[in-house]
PDB file of N, CA and C in Angstrom:
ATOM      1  N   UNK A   1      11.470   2.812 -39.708  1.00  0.00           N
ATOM      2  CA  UNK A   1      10.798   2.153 -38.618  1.00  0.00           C
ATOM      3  C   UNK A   1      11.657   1.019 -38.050  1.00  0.00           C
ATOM      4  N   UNK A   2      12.324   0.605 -38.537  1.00  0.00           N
ATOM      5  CA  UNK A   2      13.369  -0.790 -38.229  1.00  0.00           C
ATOM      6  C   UNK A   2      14.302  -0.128 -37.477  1.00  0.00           C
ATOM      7  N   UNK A   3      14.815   0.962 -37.655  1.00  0.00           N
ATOM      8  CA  UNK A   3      15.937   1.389 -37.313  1.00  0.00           C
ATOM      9  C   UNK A   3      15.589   1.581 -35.550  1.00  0.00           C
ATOM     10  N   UNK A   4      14.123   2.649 -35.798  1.00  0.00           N
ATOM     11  CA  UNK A   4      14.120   2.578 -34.404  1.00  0.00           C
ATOM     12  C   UNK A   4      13.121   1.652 -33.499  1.00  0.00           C
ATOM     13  N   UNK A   5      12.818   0.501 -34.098  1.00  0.00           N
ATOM     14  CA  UNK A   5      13.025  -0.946 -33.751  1.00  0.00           C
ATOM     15  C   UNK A   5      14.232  -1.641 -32.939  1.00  0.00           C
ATOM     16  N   UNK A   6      15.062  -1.182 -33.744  1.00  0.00           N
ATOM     17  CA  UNK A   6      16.411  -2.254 -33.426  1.00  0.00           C
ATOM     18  C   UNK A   6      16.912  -1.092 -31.991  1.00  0.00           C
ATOM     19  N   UNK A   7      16.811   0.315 -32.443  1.00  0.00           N
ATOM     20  CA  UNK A   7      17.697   1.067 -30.843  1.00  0.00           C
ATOM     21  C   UNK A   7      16.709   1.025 -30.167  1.00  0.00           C
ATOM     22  N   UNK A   8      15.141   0.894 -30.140  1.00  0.00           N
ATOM     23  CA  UNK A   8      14.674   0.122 -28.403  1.00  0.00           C
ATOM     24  C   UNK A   8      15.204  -1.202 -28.020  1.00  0.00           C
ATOM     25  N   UNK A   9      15.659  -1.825 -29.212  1.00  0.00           N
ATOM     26  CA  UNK A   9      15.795  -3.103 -28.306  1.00  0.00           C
ATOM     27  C   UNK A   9      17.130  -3.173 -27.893  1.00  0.00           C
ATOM     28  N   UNK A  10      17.876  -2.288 -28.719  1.00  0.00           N
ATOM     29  CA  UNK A  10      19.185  -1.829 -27.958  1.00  0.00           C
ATOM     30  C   UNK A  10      19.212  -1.356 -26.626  1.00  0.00           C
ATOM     31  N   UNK A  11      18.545  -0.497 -26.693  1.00  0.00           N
ATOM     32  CA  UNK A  11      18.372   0.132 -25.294  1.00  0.00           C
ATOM     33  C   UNK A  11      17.755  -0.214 -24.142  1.00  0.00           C
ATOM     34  N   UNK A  12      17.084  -0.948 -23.873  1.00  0.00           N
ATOM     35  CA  UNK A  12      16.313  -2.174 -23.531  1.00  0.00           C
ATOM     36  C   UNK A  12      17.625  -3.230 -22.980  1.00  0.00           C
ATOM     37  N   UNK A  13      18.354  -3.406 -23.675  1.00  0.00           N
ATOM     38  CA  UNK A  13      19.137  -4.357 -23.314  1.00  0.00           C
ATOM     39  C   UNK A  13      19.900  -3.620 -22.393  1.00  0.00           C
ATOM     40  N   UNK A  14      20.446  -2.706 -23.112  1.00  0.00           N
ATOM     41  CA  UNK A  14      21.558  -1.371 -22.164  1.00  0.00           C
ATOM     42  C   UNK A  14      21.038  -1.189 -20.901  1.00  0.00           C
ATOM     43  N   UNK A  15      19.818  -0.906 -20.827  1.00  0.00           N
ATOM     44  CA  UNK A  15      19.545  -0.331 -19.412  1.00  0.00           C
ATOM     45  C   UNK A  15      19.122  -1.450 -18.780  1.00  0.00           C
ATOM     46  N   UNK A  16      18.851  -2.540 -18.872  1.00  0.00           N
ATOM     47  CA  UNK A  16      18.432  -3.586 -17.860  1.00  0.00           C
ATOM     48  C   UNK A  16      19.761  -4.253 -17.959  1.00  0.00           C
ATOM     49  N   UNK A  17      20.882  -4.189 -18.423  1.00  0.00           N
ATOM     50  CA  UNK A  17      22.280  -4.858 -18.198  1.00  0.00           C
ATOM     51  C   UNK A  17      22.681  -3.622 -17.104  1.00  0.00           C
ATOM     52  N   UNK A  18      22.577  -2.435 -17.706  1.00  0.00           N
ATOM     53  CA  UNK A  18      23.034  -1.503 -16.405  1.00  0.00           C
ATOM     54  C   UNK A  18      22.670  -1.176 -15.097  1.00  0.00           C
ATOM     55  N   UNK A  19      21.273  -1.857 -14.774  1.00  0.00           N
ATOM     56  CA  UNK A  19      20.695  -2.211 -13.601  1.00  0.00           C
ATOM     57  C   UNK A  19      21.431  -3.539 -13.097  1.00  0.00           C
ATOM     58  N   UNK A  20      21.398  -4.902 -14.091  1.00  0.00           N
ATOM     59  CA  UNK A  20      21.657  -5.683 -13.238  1.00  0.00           C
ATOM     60  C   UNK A  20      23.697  -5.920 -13.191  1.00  0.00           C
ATOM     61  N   UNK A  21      23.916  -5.090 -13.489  1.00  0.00           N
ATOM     62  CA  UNK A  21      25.385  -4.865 -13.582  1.00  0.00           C
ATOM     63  C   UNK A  21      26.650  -4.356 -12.569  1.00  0.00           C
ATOM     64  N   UNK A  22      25.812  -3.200 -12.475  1.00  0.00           N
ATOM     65  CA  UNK A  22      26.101  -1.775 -11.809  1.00  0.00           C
ATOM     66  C   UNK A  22      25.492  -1.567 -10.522  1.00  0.00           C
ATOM     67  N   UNK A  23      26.244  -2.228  -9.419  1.00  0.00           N
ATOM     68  CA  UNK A  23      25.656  -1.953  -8.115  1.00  0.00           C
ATOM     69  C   UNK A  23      25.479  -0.392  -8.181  1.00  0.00           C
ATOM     70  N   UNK A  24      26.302   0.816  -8.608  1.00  0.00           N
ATOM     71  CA  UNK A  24      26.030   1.923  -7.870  1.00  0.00           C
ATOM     72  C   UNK A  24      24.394   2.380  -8.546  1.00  0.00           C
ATOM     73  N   UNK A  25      24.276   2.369  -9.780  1.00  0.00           N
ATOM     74  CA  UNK A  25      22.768   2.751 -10.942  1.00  0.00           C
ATOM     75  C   UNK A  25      21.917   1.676  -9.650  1.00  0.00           C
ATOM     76  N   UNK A  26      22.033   0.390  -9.325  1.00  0.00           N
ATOM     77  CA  UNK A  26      20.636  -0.325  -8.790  1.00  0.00           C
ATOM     78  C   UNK A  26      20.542   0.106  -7.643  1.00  0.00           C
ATOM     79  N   UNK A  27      21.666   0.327  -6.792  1.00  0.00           N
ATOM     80  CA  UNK A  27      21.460   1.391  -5.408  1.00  0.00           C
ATOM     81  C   UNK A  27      20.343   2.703  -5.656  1.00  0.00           C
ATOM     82  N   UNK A  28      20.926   3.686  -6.380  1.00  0.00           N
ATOM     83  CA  UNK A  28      20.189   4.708  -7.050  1.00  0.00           C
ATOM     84  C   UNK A  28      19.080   4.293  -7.830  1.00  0.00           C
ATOM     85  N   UNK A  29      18.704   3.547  -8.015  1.00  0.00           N
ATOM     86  CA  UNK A  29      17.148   3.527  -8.506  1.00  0.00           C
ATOM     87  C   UNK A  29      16.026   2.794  -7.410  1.00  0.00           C
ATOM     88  N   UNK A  30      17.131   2.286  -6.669  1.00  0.00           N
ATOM     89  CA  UNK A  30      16.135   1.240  -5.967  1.00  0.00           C
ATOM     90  C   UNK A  30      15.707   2.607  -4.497  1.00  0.00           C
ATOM     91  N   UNK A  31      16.489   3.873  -4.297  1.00  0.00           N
ATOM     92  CA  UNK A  31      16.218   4.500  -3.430  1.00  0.00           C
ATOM     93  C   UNK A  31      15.379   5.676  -4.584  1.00  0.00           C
ATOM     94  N   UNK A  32      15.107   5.232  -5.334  1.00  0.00           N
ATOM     95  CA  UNK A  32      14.367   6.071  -6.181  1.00  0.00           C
ATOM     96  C   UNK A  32      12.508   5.536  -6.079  1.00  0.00           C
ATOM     97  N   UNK A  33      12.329   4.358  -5.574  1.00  0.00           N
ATOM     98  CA  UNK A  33      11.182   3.800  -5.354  1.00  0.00           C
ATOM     99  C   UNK A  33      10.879   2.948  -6.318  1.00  0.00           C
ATOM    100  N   UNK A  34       9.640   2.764  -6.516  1.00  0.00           N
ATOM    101  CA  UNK A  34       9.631   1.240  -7.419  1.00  0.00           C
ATOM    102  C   UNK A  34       9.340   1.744  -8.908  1.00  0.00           C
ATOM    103  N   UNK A  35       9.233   2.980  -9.493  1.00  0.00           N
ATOM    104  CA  UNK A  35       8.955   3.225 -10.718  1.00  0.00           C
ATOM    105  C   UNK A  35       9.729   4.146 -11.239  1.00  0.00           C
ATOM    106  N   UNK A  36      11.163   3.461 -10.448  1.00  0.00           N
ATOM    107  CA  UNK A  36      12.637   5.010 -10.995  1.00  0.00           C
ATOM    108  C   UNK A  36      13.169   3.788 -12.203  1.00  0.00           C
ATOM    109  N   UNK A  37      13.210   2.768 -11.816  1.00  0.00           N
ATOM    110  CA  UNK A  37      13.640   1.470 -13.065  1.00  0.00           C
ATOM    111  C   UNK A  37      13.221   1.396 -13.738  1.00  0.00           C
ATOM    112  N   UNK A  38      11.509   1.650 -14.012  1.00  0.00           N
ATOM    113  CA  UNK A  38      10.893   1.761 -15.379  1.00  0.00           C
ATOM    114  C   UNK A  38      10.992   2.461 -16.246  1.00  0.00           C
ATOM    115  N   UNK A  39      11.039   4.082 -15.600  1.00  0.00           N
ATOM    116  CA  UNK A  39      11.491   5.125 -15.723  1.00  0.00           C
ATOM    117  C   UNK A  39      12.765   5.236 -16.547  1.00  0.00           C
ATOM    118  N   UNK A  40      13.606   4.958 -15.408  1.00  0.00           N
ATOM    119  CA  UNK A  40      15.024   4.913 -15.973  1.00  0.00           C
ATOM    120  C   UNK A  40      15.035   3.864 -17.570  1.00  0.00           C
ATOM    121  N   UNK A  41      14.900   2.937 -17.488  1.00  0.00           N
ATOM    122  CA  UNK A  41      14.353   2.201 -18.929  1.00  0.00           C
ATOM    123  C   UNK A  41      14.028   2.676 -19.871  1.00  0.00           C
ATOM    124  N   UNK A  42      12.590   2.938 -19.603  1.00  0.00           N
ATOM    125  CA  UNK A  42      11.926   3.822 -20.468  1.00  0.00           C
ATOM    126  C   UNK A  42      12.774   4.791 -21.843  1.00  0.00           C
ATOM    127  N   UNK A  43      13.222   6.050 -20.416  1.00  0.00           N
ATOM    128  CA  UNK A  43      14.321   7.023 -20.982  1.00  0.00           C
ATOM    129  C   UNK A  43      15.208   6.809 -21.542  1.00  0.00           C
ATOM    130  N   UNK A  44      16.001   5.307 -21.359  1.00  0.00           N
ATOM    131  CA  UNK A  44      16.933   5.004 -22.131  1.00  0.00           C
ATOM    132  C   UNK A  44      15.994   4.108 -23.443  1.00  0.00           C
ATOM    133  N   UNK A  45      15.634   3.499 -23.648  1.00  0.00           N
ATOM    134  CA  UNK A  45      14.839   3.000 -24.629  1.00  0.00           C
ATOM    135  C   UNK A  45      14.149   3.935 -25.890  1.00  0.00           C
ATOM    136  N   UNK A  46      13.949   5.202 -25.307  1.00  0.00           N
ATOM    137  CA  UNK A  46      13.093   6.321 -26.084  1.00  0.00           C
ATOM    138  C   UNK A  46      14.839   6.758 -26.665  1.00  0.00           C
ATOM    139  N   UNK A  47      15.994   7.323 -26.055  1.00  0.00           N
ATOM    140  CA  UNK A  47      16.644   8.082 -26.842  1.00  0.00           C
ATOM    141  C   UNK A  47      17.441   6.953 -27.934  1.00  0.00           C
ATOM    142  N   UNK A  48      17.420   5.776 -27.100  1.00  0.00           N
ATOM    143  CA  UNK A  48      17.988   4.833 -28.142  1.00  0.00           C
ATOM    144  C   UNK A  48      17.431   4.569 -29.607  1.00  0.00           C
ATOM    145  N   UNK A  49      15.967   4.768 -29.686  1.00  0.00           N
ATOM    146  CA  UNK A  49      15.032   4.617 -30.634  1.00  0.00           C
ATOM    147  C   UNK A  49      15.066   5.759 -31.295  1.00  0.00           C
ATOM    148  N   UNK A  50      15.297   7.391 -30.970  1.00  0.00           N
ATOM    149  CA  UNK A  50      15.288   8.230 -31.426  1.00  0.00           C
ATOM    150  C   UNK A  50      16.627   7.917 -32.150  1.00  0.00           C
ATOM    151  N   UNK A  51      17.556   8.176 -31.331  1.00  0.00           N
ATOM    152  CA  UNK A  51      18.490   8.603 -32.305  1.00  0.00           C
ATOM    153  C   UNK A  51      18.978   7.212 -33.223  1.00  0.00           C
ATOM    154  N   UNK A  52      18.556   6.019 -33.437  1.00  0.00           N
ATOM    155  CA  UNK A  52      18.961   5.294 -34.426  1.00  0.00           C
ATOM    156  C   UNK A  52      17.597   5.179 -35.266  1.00  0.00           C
ATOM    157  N   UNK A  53      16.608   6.281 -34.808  1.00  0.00           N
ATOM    158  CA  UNK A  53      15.871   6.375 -36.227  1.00  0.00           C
ATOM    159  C   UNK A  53      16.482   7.677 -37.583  1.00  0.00           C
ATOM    160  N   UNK A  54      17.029   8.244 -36.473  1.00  0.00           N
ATOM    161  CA  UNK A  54      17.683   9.577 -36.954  1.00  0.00           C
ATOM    162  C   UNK A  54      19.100   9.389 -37.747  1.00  0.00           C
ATOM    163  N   UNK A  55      19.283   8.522 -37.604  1.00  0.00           N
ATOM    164  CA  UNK A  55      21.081   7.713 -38.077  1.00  0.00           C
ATOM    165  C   UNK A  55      20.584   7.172 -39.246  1.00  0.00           C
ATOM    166  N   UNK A  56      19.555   5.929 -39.069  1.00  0.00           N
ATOM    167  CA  UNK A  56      18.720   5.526 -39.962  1.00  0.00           C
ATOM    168  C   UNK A  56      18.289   6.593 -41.296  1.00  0.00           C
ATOM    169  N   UNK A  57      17.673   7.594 -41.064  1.00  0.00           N
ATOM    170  CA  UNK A  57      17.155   8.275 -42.366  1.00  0.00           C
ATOM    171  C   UNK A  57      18.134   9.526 -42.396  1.00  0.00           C
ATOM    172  N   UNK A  58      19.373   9.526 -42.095  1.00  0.00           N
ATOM    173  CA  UNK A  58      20.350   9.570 -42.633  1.00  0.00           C
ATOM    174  C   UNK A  58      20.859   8.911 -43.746  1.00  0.00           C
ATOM    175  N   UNK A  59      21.312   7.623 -43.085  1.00  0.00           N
ATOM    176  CA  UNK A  59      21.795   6.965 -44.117  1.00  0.00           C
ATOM    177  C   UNK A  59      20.906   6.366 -45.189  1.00  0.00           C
ATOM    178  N   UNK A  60      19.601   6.187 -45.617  1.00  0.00           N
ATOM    179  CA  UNK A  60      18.801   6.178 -46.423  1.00  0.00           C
ATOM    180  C   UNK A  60      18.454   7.507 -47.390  1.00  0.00           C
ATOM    181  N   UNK A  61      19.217   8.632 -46.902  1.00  0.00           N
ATOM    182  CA  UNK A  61      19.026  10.094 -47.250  1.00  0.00           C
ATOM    183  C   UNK A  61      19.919   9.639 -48.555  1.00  0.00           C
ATOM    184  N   UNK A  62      21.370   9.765 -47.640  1.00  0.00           N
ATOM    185  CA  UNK A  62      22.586   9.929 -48.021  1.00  0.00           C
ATOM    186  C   UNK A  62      23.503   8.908 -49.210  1.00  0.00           C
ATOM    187  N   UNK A  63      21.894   7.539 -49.379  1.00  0.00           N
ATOM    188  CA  UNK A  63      22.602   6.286 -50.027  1.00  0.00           C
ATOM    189  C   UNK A  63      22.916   6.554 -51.749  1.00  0.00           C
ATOM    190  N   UNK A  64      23.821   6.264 -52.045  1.00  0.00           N
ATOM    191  CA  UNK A  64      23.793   6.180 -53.640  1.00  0.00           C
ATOM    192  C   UNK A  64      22.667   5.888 -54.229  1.00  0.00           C
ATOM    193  N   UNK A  65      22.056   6.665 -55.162  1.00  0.00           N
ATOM    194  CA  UNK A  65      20.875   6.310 -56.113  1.00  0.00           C
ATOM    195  C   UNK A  65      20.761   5.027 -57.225  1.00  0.00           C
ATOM    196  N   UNK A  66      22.521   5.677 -57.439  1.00  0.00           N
ATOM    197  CA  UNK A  66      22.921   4.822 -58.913  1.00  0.00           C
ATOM    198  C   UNK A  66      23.051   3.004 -58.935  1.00  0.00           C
ATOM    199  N   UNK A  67      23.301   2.486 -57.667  1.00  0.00           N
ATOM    200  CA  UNK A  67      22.625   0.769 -57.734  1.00  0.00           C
ATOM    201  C   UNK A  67      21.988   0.411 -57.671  1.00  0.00           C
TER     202      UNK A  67
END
């Protein structure tokens, strides 16, 4: 659960730095209407959370038993 804790808030950061960053992404969302940024967020926030929950119970799979 932490793991994919920490990649929304990763991602979260990622995509609202890449809005306010990236004239060409805020052009393209802003002709996307007013709920392509949330959107766009969103989507990045969900795969960020997925896949560092998935990295996560990996490496909790994969940890040495023996310490």
């Amino acid at each position: 659960m932490t793991h994919a804790m920490m990649g929304a808030a990763l991602g979260l950061v990622f995509g609202l730095t890449l809005i306010l960053l990236n004239p060409t992404v805020a052009t393209l969302l802003e002709h996307g209407g007013g709920s392509a940024s949330v959107v766009f967020v969103i989507a990045l926030v969900t795969t960020f959370s997925i896949g560092a929950a998935l990295t996560g119970a990996v490496f909790i799979l994969t940890e040495d038993k023996d310490s």
